[in-house]
C-alpha atoms as a PDB file:
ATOM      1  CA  UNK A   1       2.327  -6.114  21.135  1.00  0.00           C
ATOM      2  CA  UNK A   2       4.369  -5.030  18.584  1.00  0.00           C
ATOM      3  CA  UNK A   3       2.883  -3.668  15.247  1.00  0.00           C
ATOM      4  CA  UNK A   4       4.413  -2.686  11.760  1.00  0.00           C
ATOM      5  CA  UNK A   5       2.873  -0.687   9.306  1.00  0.00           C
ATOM      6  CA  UNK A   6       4.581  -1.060   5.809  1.00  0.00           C
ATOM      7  CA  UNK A   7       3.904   2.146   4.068  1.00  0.00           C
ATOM      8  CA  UNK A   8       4.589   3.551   0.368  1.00  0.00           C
ATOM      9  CA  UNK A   9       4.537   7.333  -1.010  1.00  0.00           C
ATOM     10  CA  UNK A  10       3.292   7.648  -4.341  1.00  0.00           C
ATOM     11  CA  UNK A  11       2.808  10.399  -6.716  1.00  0.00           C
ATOM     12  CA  UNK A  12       0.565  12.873  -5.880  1.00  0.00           C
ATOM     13  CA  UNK A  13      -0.600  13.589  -9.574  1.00  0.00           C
ATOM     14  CA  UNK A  14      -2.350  11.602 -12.288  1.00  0.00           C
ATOM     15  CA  UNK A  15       0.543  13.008 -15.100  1.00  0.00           C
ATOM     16  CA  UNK A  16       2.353  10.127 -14.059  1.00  0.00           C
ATOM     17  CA  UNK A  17       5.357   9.359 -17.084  1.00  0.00           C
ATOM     18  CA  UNK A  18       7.072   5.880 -17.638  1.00  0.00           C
ATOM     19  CA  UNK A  19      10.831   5.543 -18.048  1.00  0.00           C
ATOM     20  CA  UNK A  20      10.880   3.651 -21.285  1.00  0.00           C
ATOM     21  CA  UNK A  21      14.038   2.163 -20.971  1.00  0.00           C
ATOM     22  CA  UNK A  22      13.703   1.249 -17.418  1.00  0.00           C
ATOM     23  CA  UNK A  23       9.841   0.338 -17.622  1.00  0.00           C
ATOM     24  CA  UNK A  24       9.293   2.150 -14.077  1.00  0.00           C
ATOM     25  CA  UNK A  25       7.763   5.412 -12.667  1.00  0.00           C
ATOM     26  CA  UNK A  26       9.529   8.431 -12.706  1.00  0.00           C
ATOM     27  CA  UNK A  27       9.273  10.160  -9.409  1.00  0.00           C
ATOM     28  CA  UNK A  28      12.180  12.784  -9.966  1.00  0.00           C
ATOM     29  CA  UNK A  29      10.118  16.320  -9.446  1.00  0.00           C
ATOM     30  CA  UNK A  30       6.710  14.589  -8.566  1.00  0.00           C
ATOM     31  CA  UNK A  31       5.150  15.642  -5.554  1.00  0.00           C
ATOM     32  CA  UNK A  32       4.576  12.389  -3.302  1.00  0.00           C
ATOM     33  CA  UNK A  33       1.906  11.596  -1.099  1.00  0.00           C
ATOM     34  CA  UNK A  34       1.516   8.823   1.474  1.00  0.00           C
ATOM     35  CA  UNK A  35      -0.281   5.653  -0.786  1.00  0.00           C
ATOM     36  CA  UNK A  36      -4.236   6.417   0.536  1.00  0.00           C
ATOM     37  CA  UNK A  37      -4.858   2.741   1.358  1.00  0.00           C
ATOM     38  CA  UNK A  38      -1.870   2.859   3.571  1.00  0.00           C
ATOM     39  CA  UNK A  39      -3.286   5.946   6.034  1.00  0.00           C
ATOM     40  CA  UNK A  40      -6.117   3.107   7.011  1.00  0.00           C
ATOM     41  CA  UNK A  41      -3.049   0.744   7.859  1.00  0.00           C
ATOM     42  CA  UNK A  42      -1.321   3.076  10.238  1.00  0.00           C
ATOM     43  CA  UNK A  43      -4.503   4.012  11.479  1.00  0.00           C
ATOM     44  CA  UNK A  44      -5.563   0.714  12.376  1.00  0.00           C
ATOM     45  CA  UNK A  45      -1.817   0.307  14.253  1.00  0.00           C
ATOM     46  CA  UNK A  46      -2.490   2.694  16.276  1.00  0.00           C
ATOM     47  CA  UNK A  47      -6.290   1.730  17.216  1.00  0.00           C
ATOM     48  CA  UNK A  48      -4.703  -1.871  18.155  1.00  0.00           C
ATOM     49  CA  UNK A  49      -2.072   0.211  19.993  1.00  0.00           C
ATOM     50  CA  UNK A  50      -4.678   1.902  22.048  1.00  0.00           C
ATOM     51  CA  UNK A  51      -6.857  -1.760  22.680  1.00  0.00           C
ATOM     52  CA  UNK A  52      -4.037  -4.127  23.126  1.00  0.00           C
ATOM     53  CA  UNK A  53      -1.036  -1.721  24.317  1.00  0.00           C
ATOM     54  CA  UNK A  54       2.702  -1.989  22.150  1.00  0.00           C
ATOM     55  CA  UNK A  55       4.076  -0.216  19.765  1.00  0.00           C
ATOM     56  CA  UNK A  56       3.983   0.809  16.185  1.00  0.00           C
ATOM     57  CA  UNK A  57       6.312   0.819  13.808  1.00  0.00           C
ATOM     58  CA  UNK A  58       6.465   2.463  10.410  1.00  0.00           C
ATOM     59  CA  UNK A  59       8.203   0.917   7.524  1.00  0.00           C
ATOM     60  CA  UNK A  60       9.052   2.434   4.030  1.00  0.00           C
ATOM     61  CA  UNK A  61      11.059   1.518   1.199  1.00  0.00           C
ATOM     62  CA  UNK A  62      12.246   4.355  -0.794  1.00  0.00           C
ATOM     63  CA  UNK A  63      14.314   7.720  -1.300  1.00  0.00           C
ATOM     64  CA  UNK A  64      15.580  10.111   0.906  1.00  0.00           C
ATOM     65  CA  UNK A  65      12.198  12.157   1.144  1.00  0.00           C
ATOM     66  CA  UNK A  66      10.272   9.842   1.940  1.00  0.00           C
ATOM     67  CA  UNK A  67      11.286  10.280   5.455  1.00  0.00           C
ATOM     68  CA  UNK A  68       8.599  12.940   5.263  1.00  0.00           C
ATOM     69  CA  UNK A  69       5.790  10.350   5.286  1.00  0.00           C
ATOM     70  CA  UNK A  70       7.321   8.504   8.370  1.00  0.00           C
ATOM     71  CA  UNK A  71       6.973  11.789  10.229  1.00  0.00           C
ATOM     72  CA  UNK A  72       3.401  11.721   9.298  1.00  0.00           C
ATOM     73  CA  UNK A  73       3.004   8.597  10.706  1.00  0.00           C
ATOM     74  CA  UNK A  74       4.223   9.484  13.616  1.00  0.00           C
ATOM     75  CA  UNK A  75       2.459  12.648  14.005  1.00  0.00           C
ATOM     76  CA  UNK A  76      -0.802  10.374  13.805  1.00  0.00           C
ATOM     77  CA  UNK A  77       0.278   7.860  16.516  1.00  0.00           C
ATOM     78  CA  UNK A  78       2.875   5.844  15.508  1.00  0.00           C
ATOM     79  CA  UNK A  79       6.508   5.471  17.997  1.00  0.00           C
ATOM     80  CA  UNK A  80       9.156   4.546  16.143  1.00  0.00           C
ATOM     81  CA  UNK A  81       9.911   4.977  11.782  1.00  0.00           C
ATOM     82  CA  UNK A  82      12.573   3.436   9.633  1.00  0.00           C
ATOM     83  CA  UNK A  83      13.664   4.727   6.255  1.00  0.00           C
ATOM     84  CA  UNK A  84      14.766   1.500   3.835  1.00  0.00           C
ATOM     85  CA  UNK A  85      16.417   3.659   1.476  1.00  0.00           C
ATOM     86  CA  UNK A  86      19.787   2.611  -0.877  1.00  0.00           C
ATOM     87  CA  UNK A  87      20.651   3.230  -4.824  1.00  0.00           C
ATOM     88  CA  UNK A  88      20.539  -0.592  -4.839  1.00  0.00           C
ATOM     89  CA  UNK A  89      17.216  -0.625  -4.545  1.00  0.00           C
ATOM     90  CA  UNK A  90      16.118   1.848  -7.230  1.00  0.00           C
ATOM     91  CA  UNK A  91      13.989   0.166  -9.690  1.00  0.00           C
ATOM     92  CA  UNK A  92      12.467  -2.710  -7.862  1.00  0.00           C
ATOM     93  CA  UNK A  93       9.505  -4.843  -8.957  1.00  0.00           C
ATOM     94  CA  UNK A  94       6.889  -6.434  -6.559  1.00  0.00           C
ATOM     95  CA  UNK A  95       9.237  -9.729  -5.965  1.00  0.00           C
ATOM     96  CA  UNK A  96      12.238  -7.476  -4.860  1.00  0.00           C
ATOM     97  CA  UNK A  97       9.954  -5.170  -2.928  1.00  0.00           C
ATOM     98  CA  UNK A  98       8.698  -7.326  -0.847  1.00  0.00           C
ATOM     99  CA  UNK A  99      11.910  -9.176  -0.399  1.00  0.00           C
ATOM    100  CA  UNK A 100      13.225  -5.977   1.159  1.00  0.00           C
ATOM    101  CA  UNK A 101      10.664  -5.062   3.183  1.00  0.00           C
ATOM    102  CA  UNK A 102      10.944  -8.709   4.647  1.00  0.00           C
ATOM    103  CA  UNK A 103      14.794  -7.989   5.132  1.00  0.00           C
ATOM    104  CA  UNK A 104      13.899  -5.150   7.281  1.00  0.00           C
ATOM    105  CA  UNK A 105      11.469  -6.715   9.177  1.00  0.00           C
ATOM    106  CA  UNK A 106      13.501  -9.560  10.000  1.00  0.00           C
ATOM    107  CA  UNK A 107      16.303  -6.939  10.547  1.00  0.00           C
ATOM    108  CA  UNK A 108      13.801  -5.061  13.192  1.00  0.00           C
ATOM    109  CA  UNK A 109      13.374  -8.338  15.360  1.00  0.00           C
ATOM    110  CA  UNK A 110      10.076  -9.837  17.197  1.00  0.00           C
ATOM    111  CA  UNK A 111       6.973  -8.718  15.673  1.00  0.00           C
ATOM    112  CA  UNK A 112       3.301  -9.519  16.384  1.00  0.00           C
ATOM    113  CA  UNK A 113       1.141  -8.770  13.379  1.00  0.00           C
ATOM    114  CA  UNK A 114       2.517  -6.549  10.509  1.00  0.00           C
ATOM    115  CA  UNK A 115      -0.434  -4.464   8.541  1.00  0.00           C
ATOM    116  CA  UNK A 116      -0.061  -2.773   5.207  1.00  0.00           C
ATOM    117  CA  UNK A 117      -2.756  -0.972   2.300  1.00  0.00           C
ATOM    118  CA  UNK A 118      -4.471  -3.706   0.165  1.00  0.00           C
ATOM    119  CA  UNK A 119      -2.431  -1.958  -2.822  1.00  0.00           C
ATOM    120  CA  UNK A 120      -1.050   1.057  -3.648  1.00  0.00           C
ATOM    121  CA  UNK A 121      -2.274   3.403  -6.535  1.00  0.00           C
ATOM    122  CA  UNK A 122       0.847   3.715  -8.628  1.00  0.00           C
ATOM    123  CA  UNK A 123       0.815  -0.189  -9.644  1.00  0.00           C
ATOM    124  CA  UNK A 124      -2.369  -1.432  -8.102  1.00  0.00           C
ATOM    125  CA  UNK A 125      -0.721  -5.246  -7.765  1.00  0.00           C
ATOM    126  CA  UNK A 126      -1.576  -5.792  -4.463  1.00  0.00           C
ATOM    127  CA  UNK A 127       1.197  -8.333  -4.508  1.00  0.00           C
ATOM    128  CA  UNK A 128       3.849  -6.668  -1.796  1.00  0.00           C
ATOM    129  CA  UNK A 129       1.623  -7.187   1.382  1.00  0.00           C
ATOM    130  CA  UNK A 130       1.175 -11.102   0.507  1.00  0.00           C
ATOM    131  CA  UNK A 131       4.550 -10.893  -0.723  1.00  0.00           C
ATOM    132  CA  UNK A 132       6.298  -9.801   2.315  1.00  0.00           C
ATOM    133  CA  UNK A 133       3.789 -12.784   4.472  1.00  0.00           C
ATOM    134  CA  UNK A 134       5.359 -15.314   1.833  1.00  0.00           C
ATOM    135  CA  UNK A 135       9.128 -13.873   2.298  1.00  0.00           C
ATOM    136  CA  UNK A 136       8.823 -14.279   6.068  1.00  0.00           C
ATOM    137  CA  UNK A 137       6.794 -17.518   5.968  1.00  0.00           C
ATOM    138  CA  UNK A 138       3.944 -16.281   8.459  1.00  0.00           C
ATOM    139  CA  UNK A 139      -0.009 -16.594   7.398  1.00  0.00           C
ATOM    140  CA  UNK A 140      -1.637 -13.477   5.826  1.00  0.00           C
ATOM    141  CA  UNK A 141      -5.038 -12.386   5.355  1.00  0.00           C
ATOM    142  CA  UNK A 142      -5.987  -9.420   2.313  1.00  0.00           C
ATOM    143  CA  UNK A 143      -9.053  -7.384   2.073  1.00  0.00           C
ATOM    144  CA  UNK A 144      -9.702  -7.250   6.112  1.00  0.00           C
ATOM    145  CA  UNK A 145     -12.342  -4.689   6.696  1.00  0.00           C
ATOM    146  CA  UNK A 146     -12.354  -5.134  10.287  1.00  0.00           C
ATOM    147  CA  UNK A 147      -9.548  -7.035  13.385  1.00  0.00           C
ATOM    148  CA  UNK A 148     -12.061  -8.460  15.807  1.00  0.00           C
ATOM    149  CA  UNK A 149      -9.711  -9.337  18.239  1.00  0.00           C
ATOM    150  CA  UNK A 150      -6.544 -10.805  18.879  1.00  0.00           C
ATOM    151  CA  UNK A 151      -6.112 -13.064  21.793  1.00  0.00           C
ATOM    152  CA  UNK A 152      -3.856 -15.790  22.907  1.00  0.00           C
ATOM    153  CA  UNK A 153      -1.170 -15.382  20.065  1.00  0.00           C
ATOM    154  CA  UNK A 154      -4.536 -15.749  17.626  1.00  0.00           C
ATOM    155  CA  UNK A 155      -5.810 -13.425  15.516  1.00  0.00           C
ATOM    156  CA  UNK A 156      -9.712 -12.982  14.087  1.00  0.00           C
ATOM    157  CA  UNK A 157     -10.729 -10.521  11.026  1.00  0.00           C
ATOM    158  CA  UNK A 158     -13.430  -9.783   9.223  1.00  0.00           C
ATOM    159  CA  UNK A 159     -12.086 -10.272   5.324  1.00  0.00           C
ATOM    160  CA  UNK A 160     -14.113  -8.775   2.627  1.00  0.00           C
ATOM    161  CA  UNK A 161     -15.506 -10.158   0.095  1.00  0.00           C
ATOM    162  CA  UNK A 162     -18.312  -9.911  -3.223  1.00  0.00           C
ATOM    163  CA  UNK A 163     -20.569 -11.226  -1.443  1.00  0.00           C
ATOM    164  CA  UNK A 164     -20.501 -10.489   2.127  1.00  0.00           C
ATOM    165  CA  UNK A 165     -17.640 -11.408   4.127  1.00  0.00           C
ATOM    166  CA  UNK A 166     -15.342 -13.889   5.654  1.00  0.00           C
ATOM    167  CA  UNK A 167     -14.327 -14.468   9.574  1.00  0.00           C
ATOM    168  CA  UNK A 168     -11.035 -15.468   9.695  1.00  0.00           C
ATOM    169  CA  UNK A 169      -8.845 -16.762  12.279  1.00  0.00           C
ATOM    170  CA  UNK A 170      -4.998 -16.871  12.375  1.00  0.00           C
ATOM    171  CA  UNK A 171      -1.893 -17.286  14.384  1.00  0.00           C
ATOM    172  CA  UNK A 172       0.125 -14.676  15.017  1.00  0.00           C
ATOM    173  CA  UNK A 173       2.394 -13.329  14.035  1.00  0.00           C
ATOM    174  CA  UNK A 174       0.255 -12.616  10.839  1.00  0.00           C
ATOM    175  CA  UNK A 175       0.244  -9.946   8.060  1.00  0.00           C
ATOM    176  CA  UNK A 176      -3.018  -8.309   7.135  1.00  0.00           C
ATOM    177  CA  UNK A 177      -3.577  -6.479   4.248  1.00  0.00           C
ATOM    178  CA  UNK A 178      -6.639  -3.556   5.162  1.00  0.00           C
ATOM    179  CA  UNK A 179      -9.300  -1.922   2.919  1.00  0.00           C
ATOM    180  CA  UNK A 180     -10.977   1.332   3.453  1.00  0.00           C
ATOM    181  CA  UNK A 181     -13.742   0.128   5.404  1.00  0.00           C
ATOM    182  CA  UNK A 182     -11.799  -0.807   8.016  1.00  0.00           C
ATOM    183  CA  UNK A 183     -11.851   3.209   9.863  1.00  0.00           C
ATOM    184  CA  UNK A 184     -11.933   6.141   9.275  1.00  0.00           C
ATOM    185  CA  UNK A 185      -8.106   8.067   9.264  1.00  0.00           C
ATOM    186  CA  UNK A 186      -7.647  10.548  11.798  1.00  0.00           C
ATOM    187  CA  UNK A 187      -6.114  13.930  11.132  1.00  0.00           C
ATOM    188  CA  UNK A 188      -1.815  14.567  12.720  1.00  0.00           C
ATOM    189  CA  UNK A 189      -2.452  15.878  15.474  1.00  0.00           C
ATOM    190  CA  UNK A 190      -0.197  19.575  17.169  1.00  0.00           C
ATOM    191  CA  UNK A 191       1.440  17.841  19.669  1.00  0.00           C
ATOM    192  CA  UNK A 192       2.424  14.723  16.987  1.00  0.00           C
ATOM    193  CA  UNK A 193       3.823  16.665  14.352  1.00  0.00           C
ATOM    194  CA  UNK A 194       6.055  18.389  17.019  1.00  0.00           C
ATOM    195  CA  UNK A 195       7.002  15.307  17.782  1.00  0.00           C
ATOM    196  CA  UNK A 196       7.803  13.802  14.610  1.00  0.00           C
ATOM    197  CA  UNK A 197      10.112  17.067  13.386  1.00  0.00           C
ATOM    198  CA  UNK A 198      12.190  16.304  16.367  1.00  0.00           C
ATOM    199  CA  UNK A 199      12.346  11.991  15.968  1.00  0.00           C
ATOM    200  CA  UNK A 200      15.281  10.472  15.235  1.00  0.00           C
ATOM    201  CA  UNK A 201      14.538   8.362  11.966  1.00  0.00           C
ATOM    202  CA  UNK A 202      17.125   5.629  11.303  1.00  0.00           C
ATOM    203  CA  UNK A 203      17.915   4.895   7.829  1.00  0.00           C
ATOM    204  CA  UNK A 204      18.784   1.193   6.493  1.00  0.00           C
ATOM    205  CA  UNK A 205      20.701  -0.057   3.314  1.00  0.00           C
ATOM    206  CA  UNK A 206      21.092  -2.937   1.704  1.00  0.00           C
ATOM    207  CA  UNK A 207      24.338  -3.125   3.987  1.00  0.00           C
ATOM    208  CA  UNK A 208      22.074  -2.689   7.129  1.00  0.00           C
ATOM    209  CA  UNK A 209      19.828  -5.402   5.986  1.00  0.00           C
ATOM    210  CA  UNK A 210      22.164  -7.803   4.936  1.00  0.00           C
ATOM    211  CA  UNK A 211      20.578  -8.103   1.779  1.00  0.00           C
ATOM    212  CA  UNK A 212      21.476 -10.124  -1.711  1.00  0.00           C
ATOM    213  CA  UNK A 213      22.389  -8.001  -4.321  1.00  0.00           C
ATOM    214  CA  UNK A 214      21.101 -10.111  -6.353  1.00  0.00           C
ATOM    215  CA  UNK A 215      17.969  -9.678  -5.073  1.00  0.00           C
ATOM    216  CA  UNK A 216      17.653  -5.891  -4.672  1.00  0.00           C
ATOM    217  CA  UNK A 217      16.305  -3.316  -7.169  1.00  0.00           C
ATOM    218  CA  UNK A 218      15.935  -3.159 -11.066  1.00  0.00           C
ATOM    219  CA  UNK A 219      19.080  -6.540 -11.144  1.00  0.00           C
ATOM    220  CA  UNK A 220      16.669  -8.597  -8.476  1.00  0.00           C
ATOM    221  CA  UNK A 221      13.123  -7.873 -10.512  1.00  0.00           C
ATOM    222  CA  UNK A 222      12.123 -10.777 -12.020  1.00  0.00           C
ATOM    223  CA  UNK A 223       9.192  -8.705 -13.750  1.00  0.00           C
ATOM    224  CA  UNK A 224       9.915  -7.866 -17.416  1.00  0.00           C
ATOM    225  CA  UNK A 225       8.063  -4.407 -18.948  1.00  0.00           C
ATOM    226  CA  UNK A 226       7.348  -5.728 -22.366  1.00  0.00           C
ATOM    227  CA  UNK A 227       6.008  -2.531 -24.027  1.00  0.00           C
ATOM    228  CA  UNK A 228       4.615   0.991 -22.646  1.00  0.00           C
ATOM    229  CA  UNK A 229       1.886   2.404 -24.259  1.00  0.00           C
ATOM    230  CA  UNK A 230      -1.104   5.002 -23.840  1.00  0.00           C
ATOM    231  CA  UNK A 231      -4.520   3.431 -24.586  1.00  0.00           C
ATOM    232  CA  UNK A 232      -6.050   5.329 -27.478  1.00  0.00           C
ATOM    233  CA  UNK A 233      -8.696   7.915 -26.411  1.00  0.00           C
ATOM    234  CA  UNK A 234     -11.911   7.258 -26.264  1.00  0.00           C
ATOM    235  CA  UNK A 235     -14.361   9.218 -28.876  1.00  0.00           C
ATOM    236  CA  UNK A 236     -16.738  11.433 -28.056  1.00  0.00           C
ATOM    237  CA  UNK A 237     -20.491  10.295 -27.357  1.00  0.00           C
ATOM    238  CA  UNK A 238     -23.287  10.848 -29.064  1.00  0.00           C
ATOM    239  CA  UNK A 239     -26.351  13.461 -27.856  1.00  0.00           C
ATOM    240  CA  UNK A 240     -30.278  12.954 -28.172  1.00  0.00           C
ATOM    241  CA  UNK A 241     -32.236  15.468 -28.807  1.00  0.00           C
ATOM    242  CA  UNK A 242     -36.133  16.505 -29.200  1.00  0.00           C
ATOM    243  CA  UNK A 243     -38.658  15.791 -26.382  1.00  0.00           C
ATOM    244  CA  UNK A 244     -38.504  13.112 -23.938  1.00  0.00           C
ATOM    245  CA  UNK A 245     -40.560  10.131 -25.854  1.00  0.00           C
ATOM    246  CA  UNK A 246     -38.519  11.079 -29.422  1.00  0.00           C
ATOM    247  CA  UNK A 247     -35.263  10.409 -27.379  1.00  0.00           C
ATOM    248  CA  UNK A 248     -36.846   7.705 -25.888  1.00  0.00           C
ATOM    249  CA  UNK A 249     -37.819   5.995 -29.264  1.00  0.00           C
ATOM    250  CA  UNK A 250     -34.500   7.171 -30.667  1.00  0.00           C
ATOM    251  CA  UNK A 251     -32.096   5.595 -27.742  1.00  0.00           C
ATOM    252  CA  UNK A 252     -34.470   2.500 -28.046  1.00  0.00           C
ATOM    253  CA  UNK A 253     -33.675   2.149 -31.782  1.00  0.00           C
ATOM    254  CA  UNK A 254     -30.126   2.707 -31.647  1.00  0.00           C
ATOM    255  CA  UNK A 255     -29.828  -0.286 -28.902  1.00  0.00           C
ATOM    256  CA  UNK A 256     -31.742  -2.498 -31.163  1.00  0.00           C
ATOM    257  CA  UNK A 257     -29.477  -1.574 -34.539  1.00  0.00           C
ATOM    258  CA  UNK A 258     -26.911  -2.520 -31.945  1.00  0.00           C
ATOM    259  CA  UNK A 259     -28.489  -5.688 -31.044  1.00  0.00           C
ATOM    260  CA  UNK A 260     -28.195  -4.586 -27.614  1.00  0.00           C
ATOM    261  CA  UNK A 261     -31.828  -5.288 -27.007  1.00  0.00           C
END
């Protein structure tokens, strides 16, 4: 079977600033971490590794060091990594994200079920994962808390949802998007992150991929950034005091001037 994980780094800080002229993140002297919802994607990889046999591979789209997160991957199970990384891409939006992560994937050749984060924290869309499905015309399933099995080119999930939960069945190959529920992340391992210093980690432009220009990076984003603003802050609350029934009666006649009750 063979598996991709797309992954995404993100910043590791909650100072994040906006390019205002751009309308996108600036990463330049951010620390970067890899996006949490995507450590229960590769994690899940490997488990199906380990139940159904293949291989993993890991798939990123952005700078230079993000090579460092592929070599975490593979120092928690994952065999093979690929770095999509090109100047041309710089700036992309969801659409153009997921266009290139399809590129690569078709680029990569036969795959069996392709799994990524149900969104990542920097932009919290969770559009790429369908996104890539819809690029490469295969069926896709979001919020999967748990595979069940996958058996005679068909796939069965577990999808969350408000109320309960869904069991789905599709043909493969699929893309599944995962929540947390889904496992628990295990730690890199000694022996994997000796192995991942020494891996060879190809890295793919848009030359590699064959991609449109015109449908790369900041030119190829269809999404428009209208206006970037910080939400005001929020005043301060108020406090009760006295004994418990005079806050009581208080807190109750403060609702009711409200009209709350």
């Amino acid at each position: 079977m063979n598996i991709i994980v797309c992954i995404k780094q993100v910043p590791n800080t909650t100072n994040v600033q906006i390019d205002e002229k751009t309308g996108t993140l600036k990463r330049e002297g951010v620390e970067a971490v890899i996006n949490p919802f995507d450590e229960y994607a590769i994690e899940e990889g490997v488990r199906l590794k380990e139940r159904f046999g293949g291989r993993v591979t890991i798939i990123t789209m952005g700078p230079p060091q993000a090579e460092k997160a592929l070599r975490d991957a593979l120092a928690r199970g994952a065999d093979d990594a690929i770095l999509v990384s090109d100047r041309a891409f710089a700036g992309a939006d969801t659409w153009a994200t997921s266009y290139t992560l399809a590129r690569a994937i078709r680029t990569l050749g036969e795959y069996d079920i392709i799994i990524c984060g149900k969104q990542a924290t920097d932009g919290d869309t969770a559009q790429v994962g369908p996104g890539v499905a819809e690029m490469l015309d295969v069926p896709h399933v979001a919020h999967v808390k748990k595979i069940e099995n996958i058996e005679n080119n068909l796939m069965t999930v577990e999808r969350m949802m408000e109320d309960g939960y869904d069991v789905i069945e599709a043909p493969l190959p699929a893309l599944v998007t995962v929540v947390k529920e889904i496992n628990t992340p295990r730690l890199p391992s000694l022996k994997g992150m000796l192995a991942s210093k020494k891996a060879v980690i190809p890295h793919w432009g848009a030359k590699e991929l064959g991609a449109d220009k015109d449908s790369i990076g900041l030119a190829g984003s269809p999404t428009q950034v209208m206006k970037i603003f910080s939400p005001p802050p929020r005043s301060g609350g108020e406090t009760l005091s006295g004994t418990p029934d005079e806050m009581s009666r208080s807190l109750v006649e403060k609702l009711q001037n409200l009209k709350v009750i």
